[in-house]
N, C-alpha and C. Protein backbone atom coordinates (compact mmCIF):
# COMPACT_ATOMS: atom_id res chain seq x y z
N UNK A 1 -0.34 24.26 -3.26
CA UNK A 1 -0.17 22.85 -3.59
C UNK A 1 -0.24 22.03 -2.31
N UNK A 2 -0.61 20.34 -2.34
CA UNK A 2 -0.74 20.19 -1.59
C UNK A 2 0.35 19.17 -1.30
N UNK A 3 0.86 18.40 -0.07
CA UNK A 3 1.89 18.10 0.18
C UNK A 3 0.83 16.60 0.90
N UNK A 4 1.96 15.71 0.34
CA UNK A 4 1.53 14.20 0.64
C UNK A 4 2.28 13.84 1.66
N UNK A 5 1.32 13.42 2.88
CA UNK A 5 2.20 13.10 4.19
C UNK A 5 2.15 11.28 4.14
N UNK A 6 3.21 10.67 4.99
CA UNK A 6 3.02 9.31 4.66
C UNK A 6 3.34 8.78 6.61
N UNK A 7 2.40 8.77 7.13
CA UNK A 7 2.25 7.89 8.85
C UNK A 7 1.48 6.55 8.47
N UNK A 8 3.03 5.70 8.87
CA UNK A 8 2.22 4.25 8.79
C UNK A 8 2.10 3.66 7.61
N UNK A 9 0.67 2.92 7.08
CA UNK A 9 1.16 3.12 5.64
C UNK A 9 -0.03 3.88 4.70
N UNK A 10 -0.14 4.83 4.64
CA UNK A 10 -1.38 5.62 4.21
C UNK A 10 -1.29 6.85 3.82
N UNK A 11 -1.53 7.72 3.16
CA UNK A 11 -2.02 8.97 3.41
C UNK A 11 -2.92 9.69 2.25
N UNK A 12 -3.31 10.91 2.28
CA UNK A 12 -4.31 11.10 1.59
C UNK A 12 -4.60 13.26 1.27
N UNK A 13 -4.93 13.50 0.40
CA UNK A 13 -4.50 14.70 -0.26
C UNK A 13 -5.65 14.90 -1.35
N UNK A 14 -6.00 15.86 -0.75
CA UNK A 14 -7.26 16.78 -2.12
C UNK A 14 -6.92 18.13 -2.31
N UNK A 15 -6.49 18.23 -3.70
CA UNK A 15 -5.77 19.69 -4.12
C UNK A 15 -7.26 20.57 -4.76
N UNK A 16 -8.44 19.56 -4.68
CA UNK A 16 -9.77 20.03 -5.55
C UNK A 16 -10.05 21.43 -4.84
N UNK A 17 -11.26 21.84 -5.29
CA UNK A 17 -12.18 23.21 -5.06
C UNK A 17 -13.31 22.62 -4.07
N UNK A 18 -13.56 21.26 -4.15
CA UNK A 18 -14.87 20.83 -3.18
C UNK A 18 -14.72 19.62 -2.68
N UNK A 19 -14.96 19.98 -1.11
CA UNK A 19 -14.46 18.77 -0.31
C UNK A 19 -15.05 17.34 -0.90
N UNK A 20 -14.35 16.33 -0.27
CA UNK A 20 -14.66 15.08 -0.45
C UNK A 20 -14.22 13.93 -0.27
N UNK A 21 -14.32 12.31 -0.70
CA UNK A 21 -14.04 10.75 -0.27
C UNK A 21 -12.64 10.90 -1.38
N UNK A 22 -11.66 10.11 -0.87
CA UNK A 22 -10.49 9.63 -1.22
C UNK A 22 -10.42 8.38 -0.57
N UNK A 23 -9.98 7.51 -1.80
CA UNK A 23 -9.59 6.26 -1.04
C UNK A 23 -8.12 5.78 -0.72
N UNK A 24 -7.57 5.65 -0.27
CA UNK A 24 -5.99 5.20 0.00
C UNK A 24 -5.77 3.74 -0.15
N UNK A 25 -4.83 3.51 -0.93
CA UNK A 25 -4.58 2.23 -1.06
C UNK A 25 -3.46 1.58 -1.00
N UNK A 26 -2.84 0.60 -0.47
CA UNK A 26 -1.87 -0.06 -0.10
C UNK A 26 -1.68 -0.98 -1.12
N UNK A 27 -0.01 -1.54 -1.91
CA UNK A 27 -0.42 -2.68 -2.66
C UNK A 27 1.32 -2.93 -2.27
N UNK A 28 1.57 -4.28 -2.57
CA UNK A 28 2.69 -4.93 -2.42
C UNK A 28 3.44 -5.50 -3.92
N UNK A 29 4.46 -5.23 -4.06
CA UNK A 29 5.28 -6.23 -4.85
C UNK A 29 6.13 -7.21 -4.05
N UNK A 30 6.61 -8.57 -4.05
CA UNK A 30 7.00 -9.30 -3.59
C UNK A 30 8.43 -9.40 -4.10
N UNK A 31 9.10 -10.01 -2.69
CA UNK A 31 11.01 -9.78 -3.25
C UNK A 31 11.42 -10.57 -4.40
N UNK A 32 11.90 -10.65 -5.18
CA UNK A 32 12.31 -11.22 -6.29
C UNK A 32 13.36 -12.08 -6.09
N UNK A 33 13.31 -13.28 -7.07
CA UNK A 33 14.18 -14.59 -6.35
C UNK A 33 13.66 -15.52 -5.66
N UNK A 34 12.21 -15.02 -6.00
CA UNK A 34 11.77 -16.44 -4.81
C UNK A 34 11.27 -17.76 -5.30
N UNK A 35 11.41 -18.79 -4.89
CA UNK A 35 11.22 -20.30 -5.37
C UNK A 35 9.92 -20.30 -6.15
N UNK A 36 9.11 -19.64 -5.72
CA UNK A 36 7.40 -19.53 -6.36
C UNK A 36 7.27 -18.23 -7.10
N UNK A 37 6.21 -18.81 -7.61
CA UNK A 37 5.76 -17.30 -8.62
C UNK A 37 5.74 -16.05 -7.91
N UNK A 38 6.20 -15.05 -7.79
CA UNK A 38 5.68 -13.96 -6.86
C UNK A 38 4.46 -13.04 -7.77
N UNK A 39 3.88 -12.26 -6.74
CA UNK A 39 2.93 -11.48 -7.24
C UNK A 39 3.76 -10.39 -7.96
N UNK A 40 3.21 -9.54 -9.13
CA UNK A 40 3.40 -8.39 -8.95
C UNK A 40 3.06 -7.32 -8.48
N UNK A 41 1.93 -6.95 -8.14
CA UNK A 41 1.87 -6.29 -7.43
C UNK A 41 0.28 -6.47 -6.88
N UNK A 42 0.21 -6.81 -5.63
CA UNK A 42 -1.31 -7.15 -5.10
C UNK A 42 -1.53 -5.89 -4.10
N UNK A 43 -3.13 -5.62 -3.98
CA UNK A 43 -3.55 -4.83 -2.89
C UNK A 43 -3.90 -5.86 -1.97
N UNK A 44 -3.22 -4.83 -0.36
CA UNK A 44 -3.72 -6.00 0.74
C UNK A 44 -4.04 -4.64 1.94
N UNK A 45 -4.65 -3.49 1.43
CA UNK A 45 -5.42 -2.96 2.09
C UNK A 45 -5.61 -1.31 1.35
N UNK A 46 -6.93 -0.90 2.08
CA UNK A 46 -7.26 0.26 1.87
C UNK A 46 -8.06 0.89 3.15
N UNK A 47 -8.31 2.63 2.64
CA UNK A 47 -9.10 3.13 4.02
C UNK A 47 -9.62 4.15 3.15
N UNK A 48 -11.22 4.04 3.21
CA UNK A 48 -11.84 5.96 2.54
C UNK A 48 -11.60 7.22 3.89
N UNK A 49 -11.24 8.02 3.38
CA UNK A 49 -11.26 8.98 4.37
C UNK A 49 -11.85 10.02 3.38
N UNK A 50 -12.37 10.97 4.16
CA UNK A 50 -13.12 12.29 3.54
C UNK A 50 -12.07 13.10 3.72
N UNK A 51 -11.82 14.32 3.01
CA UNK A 51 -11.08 15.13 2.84
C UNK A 51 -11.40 16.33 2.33
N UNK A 52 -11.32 17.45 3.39
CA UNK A 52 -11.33 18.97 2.82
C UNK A 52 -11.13 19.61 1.77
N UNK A 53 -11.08 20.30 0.94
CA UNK A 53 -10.73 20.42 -0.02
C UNK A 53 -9.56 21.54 0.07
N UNK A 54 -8.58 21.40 -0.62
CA UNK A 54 -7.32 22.04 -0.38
C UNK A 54 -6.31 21.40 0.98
N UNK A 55 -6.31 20.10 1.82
CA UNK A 55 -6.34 19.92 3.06
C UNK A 55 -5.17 18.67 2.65
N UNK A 56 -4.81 18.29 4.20
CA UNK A 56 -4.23 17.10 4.05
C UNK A 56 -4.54 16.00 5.20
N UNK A 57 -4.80 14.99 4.79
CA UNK A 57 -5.13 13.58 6.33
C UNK A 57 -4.63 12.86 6.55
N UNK A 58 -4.74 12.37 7.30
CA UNK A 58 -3.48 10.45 7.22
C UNK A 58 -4.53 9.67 7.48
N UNK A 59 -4.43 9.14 6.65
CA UNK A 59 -5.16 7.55 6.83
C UNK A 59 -4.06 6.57 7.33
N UNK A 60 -4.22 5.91 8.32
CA UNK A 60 -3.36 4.32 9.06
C UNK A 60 -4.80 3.32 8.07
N UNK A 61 -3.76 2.24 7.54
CA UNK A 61 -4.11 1.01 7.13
C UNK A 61 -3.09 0.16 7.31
N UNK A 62 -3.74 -0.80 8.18
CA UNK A 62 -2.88 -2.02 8.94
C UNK A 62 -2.86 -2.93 7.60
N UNK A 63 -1.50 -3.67 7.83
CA UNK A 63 -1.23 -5.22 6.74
C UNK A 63 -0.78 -5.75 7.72
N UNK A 64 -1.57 -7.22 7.83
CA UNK A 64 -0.89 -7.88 8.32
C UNK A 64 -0.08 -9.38 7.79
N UNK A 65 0.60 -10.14 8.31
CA UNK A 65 1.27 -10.92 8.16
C UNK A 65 0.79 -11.87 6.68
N UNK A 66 -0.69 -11.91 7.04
CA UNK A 66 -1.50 -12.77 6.21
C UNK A 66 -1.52 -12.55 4.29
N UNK A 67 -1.23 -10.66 4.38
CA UNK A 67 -1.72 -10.14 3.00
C UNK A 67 -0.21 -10.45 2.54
N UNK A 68 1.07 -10.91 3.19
CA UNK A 68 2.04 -10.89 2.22
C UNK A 68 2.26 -12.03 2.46
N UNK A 69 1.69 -13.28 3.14
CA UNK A 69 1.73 -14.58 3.05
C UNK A 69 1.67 -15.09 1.43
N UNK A 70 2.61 -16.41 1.03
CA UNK A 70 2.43 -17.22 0.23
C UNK A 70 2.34 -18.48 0.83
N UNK A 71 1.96 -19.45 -0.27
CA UNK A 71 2.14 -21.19 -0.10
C UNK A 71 3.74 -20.96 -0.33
N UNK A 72 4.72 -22.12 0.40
CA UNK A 72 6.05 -22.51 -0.49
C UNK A 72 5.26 -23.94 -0.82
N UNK A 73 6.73 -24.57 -1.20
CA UNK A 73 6.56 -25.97 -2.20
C UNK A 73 5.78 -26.93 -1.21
N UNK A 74 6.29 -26.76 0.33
CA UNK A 74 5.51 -27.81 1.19
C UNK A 74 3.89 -27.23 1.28
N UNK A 75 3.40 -26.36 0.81
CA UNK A 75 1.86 -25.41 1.17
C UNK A 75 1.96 -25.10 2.74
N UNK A 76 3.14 -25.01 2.73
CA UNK A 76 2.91 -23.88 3.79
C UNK A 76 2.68 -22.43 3.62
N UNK A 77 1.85 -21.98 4.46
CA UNK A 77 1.33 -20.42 4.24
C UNK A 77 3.04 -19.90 5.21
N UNK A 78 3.64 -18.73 4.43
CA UNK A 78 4.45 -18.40 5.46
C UNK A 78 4.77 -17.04 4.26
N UNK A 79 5.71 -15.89 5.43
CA UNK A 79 6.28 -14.54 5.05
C UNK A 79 7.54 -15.34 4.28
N UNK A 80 8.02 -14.42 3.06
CA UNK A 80 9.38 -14.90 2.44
C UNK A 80 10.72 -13.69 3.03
N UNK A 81 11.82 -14.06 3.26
CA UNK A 81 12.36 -13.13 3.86
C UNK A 81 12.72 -12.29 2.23
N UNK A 82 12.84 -11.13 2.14
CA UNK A 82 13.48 -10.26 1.16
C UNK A 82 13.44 -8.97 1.30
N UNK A 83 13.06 -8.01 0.38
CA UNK A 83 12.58 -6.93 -0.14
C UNK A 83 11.64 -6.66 -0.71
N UNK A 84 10.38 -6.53 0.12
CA UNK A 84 9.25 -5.66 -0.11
C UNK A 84 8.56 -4.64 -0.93
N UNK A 85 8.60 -4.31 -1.56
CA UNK A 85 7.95 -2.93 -1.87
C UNK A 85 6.80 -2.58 -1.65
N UNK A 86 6.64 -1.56 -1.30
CA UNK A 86 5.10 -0.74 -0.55
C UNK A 86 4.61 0.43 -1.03
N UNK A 87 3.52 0.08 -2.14
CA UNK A 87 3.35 1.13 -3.04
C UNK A 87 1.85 2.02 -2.87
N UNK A 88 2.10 3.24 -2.58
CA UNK A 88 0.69 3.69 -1.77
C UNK A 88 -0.03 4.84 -3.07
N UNK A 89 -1.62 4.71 -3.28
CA UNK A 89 -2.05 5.85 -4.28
C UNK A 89 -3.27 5.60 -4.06
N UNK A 90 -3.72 6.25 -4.88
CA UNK A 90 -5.74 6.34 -5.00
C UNK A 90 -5.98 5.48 -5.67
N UNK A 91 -5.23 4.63 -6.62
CA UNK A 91 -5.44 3.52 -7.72
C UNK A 91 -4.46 2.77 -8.33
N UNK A 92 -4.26 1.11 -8.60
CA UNK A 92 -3.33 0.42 -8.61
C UNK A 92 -2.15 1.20 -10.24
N UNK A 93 -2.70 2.37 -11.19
CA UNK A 93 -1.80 2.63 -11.63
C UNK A 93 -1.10 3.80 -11.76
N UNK A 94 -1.76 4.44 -10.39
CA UNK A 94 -1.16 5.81 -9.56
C UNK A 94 -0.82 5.35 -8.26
N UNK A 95 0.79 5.32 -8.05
CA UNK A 95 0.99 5.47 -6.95
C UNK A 95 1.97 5.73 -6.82
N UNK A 96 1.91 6.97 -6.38
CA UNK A 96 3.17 8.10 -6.16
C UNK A 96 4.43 7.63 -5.34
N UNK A 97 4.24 6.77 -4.04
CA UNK A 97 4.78 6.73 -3.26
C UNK A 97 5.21 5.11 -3.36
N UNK A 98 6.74 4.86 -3.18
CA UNK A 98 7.13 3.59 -3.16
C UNK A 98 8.20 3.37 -2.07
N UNK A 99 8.04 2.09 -1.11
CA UNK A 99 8.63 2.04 0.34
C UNK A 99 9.19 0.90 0.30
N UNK A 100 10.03 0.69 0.36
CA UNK A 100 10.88 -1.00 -0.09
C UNK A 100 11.12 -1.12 1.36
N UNK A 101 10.87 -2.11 2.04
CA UNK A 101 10.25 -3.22 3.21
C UNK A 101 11.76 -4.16 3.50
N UNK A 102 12.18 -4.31 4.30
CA UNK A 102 12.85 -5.84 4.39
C UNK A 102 12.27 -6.79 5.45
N UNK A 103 12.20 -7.78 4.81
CA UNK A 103 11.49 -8.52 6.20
C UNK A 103 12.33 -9.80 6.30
């Protein structure tokens, strides 16, 4: 079996018979309580990496400031302070791995 490593915010795992592309994907839920609509859950990055078959890789995919930016009431673009969540998989309704953030 294969074992899911998590460096940064990424990682990536093929339990198949024949090597190949995996994509890793990053998506956010936003802290709850906040003056504006929050997202539920948006992607604000990904990385393909190829992968051995039976193997394990790390993919690093940077977020920056911008992908968890909102407008508030003045339209200012700005970070909301709360609790994060950081939900990592091959597809927005697989994702194994969940990382709650405070910012």
């Amino acid at each position: 079996m294969c074992r899911r490593r998590v460096s940064k915010l990424g990682l990536g795992c093929h339990v198949g018979t024949r090597d190949g592309s995996e994509v890793v994907q990053i998506y956010v839920k936003d802290p709850s309580g906040l003056g504006v609509v929050p997202y539920w859950r948006r992607l604000v990055g990904f990385d393909k990496v190829f992968v051995k078959a039976g193997t394990t890789v790390t993919a690093t995919v940077g977020v920056r400031w911008l992908h968890l930016a909102q407008y508030d009431t003045d339209m200012t673009l700005r970070v909301f302070p709360g609790v994060y969540t950081v939900f990592i998989g091959d597809r927005s309704d697989v994702t194994p791995l969940a990382i709650p953030i405070t910012l």
